[in-house]
C-alpha atoms as a PDB file:
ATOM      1  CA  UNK A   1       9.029   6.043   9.708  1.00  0.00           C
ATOM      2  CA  UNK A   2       6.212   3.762   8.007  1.00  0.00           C
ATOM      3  CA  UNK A   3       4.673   2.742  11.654  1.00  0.00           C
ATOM      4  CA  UNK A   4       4.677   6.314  12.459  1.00  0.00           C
ATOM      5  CA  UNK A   5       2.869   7.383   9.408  1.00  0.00           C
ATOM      6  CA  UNK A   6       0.376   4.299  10.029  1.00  0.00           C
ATOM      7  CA  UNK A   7      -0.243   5.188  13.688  1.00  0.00           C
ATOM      8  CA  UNK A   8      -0.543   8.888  12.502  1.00  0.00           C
ATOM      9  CA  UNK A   9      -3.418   7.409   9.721  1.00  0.00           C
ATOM     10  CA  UNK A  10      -5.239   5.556  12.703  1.00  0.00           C
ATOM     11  CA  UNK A  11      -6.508   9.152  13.597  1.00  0.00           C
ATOM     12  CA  UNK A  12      -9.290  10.854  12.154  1.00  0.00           C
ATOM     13  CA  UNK A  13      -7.744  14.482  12.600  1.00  0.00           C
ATOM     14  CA  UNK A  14      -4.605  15.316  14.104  1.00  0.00           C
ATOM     15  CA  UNK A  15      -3.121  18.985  14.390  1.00  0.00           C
ATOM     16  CA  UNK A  16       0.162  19.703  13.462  1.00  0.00           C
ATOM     17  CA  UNK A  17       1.637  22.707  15.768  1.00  0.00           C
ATOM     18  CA  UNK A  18       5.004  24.705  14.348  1.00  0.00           C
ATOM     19  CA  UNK A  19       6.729  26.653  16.881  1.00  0.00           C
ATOM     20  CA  UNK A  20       5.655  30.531  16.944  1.00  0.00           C
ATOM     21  CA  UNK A  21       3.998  29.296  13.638  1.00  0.00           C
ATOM     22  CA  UNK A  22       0.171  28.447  14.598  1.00  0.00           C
ATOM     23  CA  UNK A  23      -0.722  25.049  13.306  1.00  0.00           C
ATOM     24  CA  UNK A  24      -2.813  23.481  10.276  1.00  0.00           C
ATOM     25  CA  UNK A  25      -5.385  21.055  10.824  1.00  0.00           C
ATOM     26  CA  UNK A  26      -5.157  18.051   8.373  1.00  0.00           C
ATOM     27  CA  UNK A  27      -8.432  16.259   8.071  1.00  0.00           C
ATOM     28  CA  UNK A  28      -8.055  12.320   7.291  1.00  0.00           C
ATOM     29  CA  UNK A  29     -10.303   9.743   5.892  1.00  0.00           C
ATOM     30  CA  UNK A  30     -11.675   7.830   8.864  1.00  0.00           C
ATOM     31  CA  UNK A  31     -10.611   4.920   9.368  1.00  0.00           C
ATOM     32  CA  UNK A  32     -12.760   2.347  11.391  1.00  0.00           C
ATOM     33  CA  UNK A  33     -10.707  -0.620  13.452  1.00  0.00           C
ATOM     34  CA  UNK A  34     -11.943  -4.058  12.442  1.00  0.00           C
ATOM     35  CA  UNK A  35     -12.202  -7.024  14.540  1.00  0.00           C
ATOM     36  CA  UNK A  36      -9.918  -9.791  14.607  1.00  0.00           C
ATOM     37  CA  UNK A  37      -7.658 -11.502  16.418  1.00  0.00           C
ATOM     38  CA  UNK A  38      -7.071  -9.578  19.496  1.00  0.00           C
ATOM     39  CA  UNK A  39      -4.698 -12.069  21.158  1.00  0.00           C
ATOM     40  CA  UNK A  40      -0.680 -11.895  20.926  1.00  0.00           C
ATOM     41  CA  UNK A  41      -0.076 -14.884  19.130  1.00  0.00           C
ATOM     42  CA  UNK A  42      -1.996 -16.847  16.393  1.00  0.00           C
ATOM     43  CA  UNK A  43      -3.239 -15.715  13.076  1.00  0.00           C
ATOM     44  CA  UNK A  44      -6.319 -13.938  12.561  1.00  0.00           C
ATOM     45  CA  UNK A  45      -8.645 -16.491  11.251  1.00  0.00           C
ATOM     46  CA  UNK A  46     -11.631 -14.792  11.123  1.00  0.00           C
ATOM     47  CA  UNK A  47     -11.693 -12.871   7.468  1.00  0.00           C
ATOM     48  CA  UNK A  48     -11.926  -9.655   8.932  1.00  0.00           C
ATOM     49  CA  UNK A  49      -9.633  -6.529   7.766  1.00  0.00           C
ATOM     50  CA  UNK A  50      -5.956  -7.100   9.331  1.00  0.00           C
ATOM     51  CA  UNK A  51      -4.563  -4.132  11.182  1.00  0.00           C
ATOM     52  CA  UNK A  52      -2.305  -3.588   8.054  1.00  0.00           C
ATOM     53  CA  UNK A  53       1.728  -2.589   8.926  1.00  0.00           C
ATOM     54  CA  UNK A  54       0.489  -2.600  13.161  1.00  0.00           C
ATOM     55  CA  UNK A  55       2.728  -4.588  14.859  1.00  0.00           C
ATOM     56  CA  UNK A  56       1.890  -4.959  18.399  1.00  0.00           C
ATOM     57  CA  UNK A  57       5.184  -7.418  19.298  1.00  0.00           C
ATOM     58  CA  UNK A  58       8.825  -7.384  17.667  1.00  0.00           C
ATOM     59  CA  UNK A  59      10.074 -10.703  19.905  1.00  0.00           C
ATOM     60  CA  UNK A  60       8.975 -13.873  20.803  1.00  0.00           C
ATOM     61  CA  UNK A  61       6.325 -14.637  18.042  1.00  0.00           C
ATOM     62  CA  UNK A  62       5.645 -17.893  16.981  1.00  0.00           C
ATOM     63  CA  UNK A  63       4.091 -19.404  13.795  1.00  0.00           C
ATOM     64  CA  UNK A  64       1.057 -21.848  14.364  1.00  0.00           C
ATOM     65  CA  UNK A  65       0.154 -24.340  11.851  1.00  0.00           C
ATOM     66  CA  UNK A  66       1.882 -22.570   8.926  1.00  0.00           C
ATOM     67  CA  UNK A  67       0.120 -18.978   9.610  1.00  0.00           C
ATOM     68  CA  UNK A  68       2.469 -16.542  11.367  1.00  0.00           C
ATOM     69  CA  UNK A  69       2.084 -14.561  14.783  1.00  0.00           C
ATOM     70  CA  UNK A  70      -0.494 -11.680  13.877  1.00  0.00           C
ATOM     71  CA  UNK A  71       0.732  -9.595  16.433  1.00  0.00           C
ATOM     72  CA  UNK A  72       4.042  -9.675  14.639  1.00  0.00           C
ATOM     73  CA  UNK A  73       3.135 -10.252  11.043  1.00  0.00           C
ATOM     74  CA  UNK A  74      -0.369  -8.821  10.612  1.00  0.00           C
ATOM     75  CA  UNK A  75       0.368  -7.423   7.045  1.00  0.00           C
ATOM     76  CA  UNK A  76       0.654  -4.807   5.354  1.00  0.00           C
ATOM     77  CA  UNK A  77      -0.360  -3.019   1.601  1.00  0.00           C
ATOM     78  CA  UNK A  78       1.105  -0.235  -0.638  1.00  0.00           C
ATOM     79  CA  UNK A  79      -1.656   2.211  -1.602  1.00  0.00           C
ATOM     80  CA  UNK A  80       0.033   2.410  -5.018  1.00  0.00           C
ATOM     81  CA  UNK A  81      -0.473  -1.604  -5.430  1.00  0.00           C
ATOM     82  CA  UNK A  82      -3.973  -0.821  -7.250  1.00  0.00           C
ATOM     83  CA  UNK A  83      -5.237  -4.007  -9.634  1.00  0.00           C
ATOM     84  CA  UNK A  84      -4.491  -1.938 -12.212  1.00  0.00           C
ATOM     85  CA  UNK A  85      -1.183  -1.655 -11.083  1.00  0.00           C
ATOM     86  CA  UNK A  86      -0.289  -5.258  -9.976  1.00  0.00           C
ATOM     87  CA  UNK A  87      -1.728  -6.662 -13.150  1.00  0.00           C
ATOM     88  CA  UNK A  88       0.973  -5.398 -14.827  1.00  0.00           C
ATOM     89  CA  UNK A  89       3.654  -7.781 -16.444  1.00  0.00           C
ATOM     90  CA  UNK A  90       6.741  -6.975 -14.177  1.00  0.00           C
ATOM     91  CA  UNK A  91       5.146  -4.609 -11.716  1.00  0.00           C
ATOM     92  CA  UNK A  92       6.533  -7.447  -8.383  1.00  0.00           C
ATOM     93  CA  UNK A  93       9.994  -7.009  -9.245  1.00  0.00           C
ATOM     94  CA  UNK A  94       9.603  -3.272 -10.094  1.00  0.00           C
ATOM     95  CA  UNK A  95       8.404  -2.738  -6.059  1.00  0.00           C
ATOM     96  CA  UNK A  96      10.279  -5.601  -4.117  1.00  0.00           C
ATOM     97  CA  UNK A  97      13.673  -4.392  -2.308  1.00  0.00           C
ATOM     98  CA  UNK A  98      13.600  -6.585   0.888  1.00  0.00           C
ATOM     99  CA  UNK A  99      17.385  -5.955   1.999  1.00  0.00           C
ATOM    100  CA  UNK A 100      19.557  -8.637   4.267  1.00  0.00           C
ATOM    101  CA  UNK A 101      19.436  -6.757   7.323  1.00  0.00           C
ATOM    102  CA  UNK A 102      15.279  -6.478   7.161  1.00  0.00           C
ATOM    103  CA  UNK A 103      15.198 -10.397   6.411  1.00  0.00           C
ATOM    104  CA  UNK A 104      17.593 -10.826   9.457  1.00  0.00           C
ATOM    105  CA  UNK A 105      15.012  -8.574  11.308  1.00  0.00           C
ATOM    106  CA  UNK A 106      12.509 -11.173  10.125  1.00  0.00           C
ATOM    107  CA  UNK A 107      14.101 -13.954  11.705  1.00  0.00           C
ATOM    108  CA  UNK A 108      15.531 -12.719  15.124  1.00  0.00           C
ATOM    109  CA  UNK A 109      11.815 -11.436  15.826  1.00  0.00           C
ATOM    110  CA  UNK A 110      10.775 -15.057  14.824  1.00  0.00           C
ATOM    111  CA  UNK A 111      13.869 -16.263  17.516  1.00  0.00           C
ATOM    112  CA  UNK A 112      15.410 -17.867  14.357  1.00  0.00           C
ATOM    113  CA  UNK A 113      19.198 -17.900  15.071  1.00  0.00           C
ATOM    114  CA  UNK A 114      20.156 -20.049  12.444  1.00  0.00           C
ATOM    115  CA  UNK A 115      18.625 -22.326   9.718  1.00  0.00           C
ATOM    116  CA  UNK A 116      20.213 -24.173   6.591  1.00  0.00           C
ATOM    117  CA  UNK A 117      19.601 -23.133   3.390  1.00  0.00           C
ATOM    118  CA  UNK A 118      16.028 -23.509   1.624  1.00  0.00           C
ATOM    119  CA  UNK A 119      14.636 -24.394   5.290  1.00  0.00           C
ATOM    120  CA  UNK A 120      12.898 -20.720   5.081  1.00  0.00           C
ATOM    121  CA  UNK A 121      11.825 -17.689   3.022  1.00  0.00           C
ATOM    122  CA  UNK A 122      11.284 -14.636   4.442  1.00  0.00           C
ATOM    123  CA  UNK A 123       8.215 -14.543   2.695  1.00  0.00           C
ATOM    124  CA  UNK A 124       5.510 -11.193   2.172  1.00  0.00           C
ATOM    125  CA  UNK A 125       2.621 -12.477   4.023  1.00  0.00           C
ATOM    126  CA  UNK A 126       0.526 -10.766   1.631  1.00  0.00           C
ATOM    127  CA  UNK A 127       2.539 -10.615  -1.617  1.00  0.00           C
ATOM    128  CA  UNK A 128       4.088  -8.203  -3.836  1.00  0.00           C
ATOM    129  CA  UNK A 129       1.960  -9.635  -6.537  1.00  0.00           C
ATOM    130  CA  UNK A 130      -1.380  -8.695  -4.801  1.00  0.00           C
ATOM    131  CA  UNK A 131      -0.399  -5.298  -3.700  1.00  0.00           C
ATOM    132  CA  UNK A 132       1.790  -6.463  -0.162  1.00  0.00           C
ATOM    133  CA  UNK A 133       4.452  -4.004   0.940  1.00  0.00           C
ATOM    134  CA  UNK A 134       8.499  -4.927   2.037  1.00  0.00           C
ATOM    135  CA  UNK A 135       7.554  -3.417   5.191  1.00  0.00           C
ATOM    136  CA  UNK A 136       8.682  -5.857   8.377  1.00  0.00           C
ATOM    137  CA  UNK A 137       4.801  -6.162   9.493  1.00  0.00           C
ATOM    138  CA  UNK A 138       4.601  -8.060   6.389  1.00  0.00           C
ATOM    139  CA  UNK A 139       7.593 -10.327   6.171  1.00  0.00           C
ATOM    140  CA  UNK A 140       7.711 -13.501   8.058  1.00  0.00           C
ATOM    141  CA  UNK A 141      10.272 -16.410   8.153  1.00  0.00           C
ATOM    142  CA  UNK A 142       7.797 -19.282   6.373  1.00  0.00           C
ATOM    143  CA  UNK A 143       8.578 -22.723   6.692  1.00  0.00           C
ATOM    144  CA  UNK A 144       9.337 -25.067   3.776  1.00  0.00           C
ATOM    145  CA  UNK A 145       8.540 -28.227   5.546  1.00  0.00           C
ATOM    146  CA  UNK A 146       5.805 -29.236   7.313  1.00  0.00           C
ATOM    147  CA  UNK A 147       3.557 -29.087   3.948  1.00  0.00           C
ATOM    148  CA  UNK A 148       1.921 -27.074   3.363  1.00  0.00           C
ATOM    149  CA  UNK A 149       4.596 -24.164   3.806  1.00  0.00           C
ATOM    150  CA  UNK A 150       6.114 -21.783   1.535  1.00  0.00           C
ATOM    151  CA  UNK A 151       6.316 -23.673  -1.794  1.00  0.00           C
ATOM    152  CA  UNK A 152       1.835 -24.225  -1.393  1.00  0.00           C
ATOM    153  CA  UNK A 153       1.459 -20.661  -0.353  1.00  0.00           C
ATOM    154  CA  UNK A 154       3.682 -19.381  -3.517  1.00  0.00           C
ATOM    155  CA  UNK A 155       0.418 -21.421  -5.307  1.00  0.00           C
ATOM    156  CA  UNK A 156      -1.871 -19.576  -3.719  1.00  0.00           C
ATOM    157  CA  UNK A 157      -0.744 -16.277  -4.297  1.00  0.00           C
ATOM    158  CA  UNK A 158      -0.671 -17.146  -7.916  1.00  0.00           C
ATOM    159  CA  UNK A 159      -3.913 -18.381  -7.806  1.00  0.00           C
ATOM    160  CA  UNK A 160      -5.406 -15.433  -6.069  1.00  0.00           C
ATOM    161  CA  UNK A 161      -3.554 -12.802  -8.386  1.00  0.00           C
ATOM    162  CA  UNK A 162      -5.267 -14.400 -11.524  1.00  0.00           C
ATOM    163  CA  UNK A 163      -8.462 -14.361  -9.486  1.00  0.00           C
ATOM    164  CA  UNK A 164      -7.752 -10.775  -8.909  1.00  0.00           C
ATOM    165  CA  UNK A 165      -6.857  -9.773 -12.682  1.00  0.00           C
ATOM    166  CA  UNK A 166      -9.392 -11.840 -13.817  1.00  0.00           C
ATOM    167  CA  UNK A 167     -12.185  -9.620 -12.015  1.00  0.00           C
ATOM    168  CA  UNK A 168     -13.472 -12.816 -10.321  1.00  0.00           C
ATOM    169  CA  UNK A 169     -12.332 -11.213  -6.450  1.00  0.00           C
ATOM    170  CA  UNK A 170     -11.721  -7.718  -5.751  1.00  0.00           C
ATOM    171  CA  UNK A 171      -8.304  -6.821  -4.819  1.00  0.00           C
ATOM    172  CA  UNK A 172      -9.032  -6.389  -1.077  1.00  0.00           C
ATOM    173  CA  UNK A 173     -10.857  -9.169  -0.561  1.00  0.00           C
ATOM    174  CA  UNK A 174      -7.822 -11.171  -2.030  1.00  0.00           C
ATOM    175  CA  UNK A 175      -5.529  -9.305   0.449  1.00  0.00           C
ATOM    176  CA  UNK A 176      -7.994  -9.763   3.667  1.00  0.00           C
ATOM    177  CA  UNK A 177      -8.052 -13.809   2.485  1.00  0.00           C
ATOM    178  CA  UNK A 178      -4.349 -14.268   2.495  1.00  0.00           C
ATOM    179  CA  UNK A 179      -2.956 -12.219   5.410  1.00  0.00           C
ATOM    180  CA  UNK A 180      -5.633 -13.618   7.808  1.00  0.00           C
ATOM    181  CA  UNK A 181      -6.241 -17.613   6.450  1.00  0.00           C
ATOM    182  CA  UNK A 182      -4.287 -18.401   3.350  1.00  0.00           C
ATOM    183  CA  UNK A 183      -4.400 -22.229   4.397  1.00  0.00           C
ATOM    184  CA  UNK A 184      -7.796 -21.874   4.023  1.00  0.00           C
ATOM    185  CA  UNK A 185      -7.474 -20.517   0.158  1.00  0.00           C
ATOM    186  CA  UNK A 186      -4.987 -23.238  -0.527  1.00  0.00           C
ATOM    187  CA  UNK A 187      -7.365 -25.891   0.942  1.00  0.00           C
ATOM    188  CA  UNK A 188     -10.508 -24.752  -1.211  1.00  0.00           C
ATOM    189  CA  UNK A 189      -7.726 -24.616  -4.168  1.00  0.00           C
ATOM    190  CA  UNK A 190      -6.527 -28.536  -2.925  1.00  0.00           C
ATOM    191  CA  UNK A 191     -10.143 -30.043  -3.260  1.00  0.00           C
END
Protein backbone atom coordinates (compact mmCIF):
# COMPACT_ATOMS: atom_id res chain seq x y z
CA UNK A 1 0.00 0.00 0.00
CA UNK A 2 3.00 2.54 0.78
CA UNK A 3 4.53 2.07 -2.98
CA UNK A 4 1.15 2.70 -4.24
CA UNK A 5 0.62 5.83 -2.34
CA UNK A 6 4.34 6.90 -3.42
CA UNK A 7 3.76 6.14 -7.12
CA UNK A 8 0.31 7.90 -6.71
CA UNK A 9 2.54 11.16 -5.09
CA UNK A 10 4.93 10.99 -8.23
CA UNK A 11 1.93 12.69 -10.07
CA UNK A 12 1.13 16.17 -10.10
CA UNK A 13 -2.79 15.62 -10.44
CA UNK A 14 -4.51 12.50 -10.71
CA UNK A 15 -8.45 12.09 -10.93
CA UNK A 16 -10.17 9.82 -8.91
CA UNK A 17 -13.43 8.40 -10.87
CA UNK A 18 -16.40 6.61 -8.56
CA UNK A 19 -18.73 4.59 -10.48
CA UNK A 20 -22.08 6.54 -11.53
CA UNK A 21 -20.47 9.03 -8.99
CA UNK A 22 -18.46 11.71 -11.24
CA UNK A 23 -14.98 12.11 -9.91
CA UNK A 24 -12.92 14.76 -7.74
CA UNK A 25 -9.80 16.10 -8.88
CA UNK A 26 -7.07 16.11 -6.12
CA UNK A 27 -4.37 18.59 -6.86
CA UNK A 28 -0.75 17.52 -5.42
CA UNK A 29 2.36 19.36 -4.65
CA UNK A 30 4.67 18.79 -7.60
CA UNK A 31 7.12 16.87 -7.21
CA UNK A 32 10.27 17.19 -9.50
CA UNK A 33 12.51 13.74 -10.13
CA UNK A 34 16.14 14.30 -9.19
CA UNK A 35 19.09 12.85 -10.75
CA UNK A 36 21.01 10.09 -9.51
CA UNK A 37 21.98 6.91 -10.02
CA UNK A 38 20.04 5.63 -12.87
CA UNK A 39 21.72 2.20 -13.08
CA UNK A 40 20.31 -1.14 -11.32
CA UNK A 41 22.92 -1.72 -9.01
CA UNK A 42 25.32 0.56 -6.98
CA UNK A 43 24.55 3.33 -4.63
CA UNK A 44 23.80 6.70 -5.63
CA UNK A 45 26.92 8.57 -4.97
CA UNK A 46 26.22 11.67 -6.27
CA UNK A 47 24.33 13.77 -3.26
CA UNK A 48 21.37 14.24 -5.16
CA UNK A 49 17.67 13.58 -3.67
CA UNK A 50 17.11 9.59 -3.57
CA UNK A 51 13.90 8.41 -5.14
CA UNK A 52 12.62 7.91 -1.50
CA UNK A 53 10.44 4.32 -0.86
CA UNK A 54 10.93 3.62 -5.19
CA UNK A 55 12.17 0.43 -5.56
CA UNK A 56 12.86 -0.43 -9.05
CA UNK A 57 14.21 -4.32 -8.21
CA UNK A 58 13.01 -6.79 -5.31
CA UNK A 59 15.84 -9.71 -6.36
CA UNK A 60 19.21 -9.99 -7.14
CA UNK A 61 20.69 -6.75 -5.55
CA UNK A 62 23.97 -6.60 -4.37
CA UNK A 63 25.82 -4.33 -1.86
CA UNK A 64 29.09 -2.60 -3.20
CA UNK A 65 31.68 -1.44 -0.90
CA UNK A 66 29.40 -1.24 2.17
CA UNK A 67 26.54 0.98 0.32
CA UNK A 68 23.54 -1.13 -0.72
CA UNK A 69 21.85 -1.69 -4.26
CA UNK A 70 19.89 1.71 -4.88
CA UNK A 71 17.58 0.14 -7.03
CA UNK A 72 16.60 -2.00 -4.09
CA UNK A 73 17.34 0.13 -1.10
CA UNK A 74 17.05 3.74 -2.29
CA UNK A 75 15.42 4.97 1.03
CA UNK A 76 12.80 6.14 2.29
CA UNK A 77 11.33 9.07 5.04
CA UNK A 78 8.18 9.49 7.23
CA UNK A 79 6.68 12.95 6.66
CA UNK A 80 5.89 12.97 10.39
CA UNK A 81 9.86 12.49 11.17
CA UNK A 82 10.15 16.50 11.33
CA UNK A 83 13.52 17.73 13.48
CA UNK A 84 11.26 18.72 15.80
CA UNK A 85 10.00 15.46 16.03
CA UNK A 86 13.17 13.24 15.91
CA UNK A 87 14.88 15.44 18.44
CA UNK A 88 12.81 14.14 20.83
CA UNK A 89 14.21 11.84 23.70
CA UNK A 90 12.54 8.44 22.73
CA UNK A 91 10.84 9.43 19.52
CA UNK A 92 13.19 6.07 17.46
CA UNK A 93 11.68 3.55 19.53
CA UNK A 94 8.23 5.25 19.59
CA UNK A 95 8.18 4.75 15.38
CA UNK A 96 10.37 1.54 14.78
CA UNK A 97 8.22 -1.83 14.28
CA UNK A 98 10.40 -3.70 11.68
CA UNK A 99 8.66 -7.28 12.05
CA UNK A 100 10.59 -10.84 11.24
CA UNK A 101 8.91 -11.50 8.14
CA UNK A 102 9.92 -7.75 6.62
CA UNK A 103 13.66 -8.43 7.85
CA UNK A 104 13.40 -11.90 6.09
CA UNK A 105 12.09 -9.82 3.06
CA UNK A 106 15.31 -7.86 3.54
CA UNK A 107 17.50 -10.66 3.14
CA UNK A 108 15.96 -12.99 0.41
CA UNK A 109 15.90 -9.71 -1.87
CA UNK A 110 19.64 -9.37 -0.83
CA UNK A 111 19.90 -13.51 -1.88
CA UNK A 112 20.88 -13.96 1.83
CA UNK A 113 19.76 -17.55 2.67
CA UNK A 114 21.44 -17.87 5.75
CA UNK A 115 24.02 -16.02 7.96
CA UNK A 116 25.21 -16.59 11.70
CA UNK A 117 24.34 -14.44 14.21
CA UNK A 118 25.76 -10.70 14.47
CA UNK A 119 27.12 -11.27 10.73
CA UNK A 120 24.15 -8.68 9.70
CA UNK A 121 21.55 -6.07 10.69
CA UNK A 122 18.85 -5.36 8.74
CA UNK A 123 19.67 -1.95 9.11
CA UNK A 124 17.30 1.53 8.03
CA UNK A 125 19.46 2.91 5.41
CA UNK A 126 18.42 6.19 6.51
CA UNK A 127 17.59 5.84 10.22
CA UNK A 128 14.76 6.08 12.49
CA UNK A 129 16.72 8.67 14.32
CA UNK A 130 16.90 11.09 11.30
CA UNK A 131 13.39 10.70 10.17
CA UNK A 132 13.90 7.01 7.99
CA UNK A 133 10.77 4.91 7.67
CA UNK A 134 10.42 0.69 8.39
CA UNK A 135 9.35 0.60 4.93
CA UNK A 136 11.39 -2.37 2.84
CA UNK A 137 12.91 0.45 0.36
CA UNK A 138 14.70 1.40 3.38
CA UNK A 139 15.93 -1.72 5.08
CA UNK A 140 18.95 -3.47 3.89
CA UNK A 141 20.93 -6.52 5.24
CA UNK A 142 24.39 -4.41 6.31
CA UNK A 143 27.43 -6.15 6.84
CA UNK A 144 29.36 -6.22 10.13
CA UNK A 145 32.65 -7.13 8.68
CA UNK A 146 34.49 -5.77 6.16
CA UNK A 147 34.96 -2.38 8.31
CA UNK A 148 33.54 -0.17 7.90
CA UNK A 149 29.96 -1.88 8.12
CA UNK A 150 27.18 -1.60 10.42
CA UNK A 151 28.83 -0.90 13.80
CA UNK A 152 30.75 2.67 11.77
CA UNK A 153 27.50 3.53 10.15
CA UNK A 154 25.53 3.27 13.70
CA UNK A 155 28.43 6.29 14.35
CA UNK A 156 27.42 8.11 11.74
CA UNK A 157 23.92 8.27 12.21
CA UNK A 158 24.64 9.49 15.66
CA UNK A 159 26.82 11.92 14.47
CA UNK A 160 24.52 13.29 11.87
CA UNK A 161 21.39 13.36 14.31
CA UNK A 162 23.37 15.73 16.73
CA UNK A 163 24.36 17.65 13.62
CA UNK A 164 20.75 17.77 12.84
CA UNK A 165 19.43 18.84 16.47
CA UNK A 166 22.15 20.95 16.82
CA UNK A 167 20.94 23.22 13.76
CA UNK A 168 24.42 22.77 12.19
CA UNK A 169 22.63 20.59 8.88
CA UNK A 170 19.13 20.72 7.97
CA UNK A 171 17.25 17.61 8.32
CA UNK A 172 17.15 16.80 4.58
CA UNK A 173 20.37 17.41 3.81
CA UNK A 174 21.30 14.85 6.63
CA UNK A 175 18.88 12.33 4.99
CA UNK A 176 20.14 13.00 1.18
CA UNK A 177 23.98 12.44 2.83
CA UNK A 178 23.28 9.11 4.34
CA UNK A 179 20.97 7.23 1.93
CA UNK A 180 23.18 8.17 -1.09
CA UNK A 181 27.13 8.19 0.50
CA UNK A 182 27.21 7.57 4.20
CA UNK A 183 30.91 6.20 3.77
CA UNK A 184 31.61 9.39 2.73
CA UNK A 185 30.13 11.10 6.16
CA UNK A 186 31.94 8.49 8.16
CA UNK A 187 35.23 9.22 6.29
CA UNK A 188 35.06 13.15 6.85
CA UNK A 189 34.01 12.01 10.60
CA UNK A 190 37.39 9.39 10.53
CA UNK A 191 39.94 12.26 9.64
Amino acid sequence: MKRIICLLGLLAVFTIAFSGCGSITITLPAITPTSGSTGNTGSNTTGSEPHWGVQTKTSGCVAHDALPDSACTPGAVLATGTKDAICQYGYSSSVRNVPVSEKDQAYAEYGITHHSPGQYEVDHLVPLELGGSNDISNLWPEAASPKPGFHEKDKVENYLHDQVCSGAVSLKKAQIEIATNWLAVYNTMSK
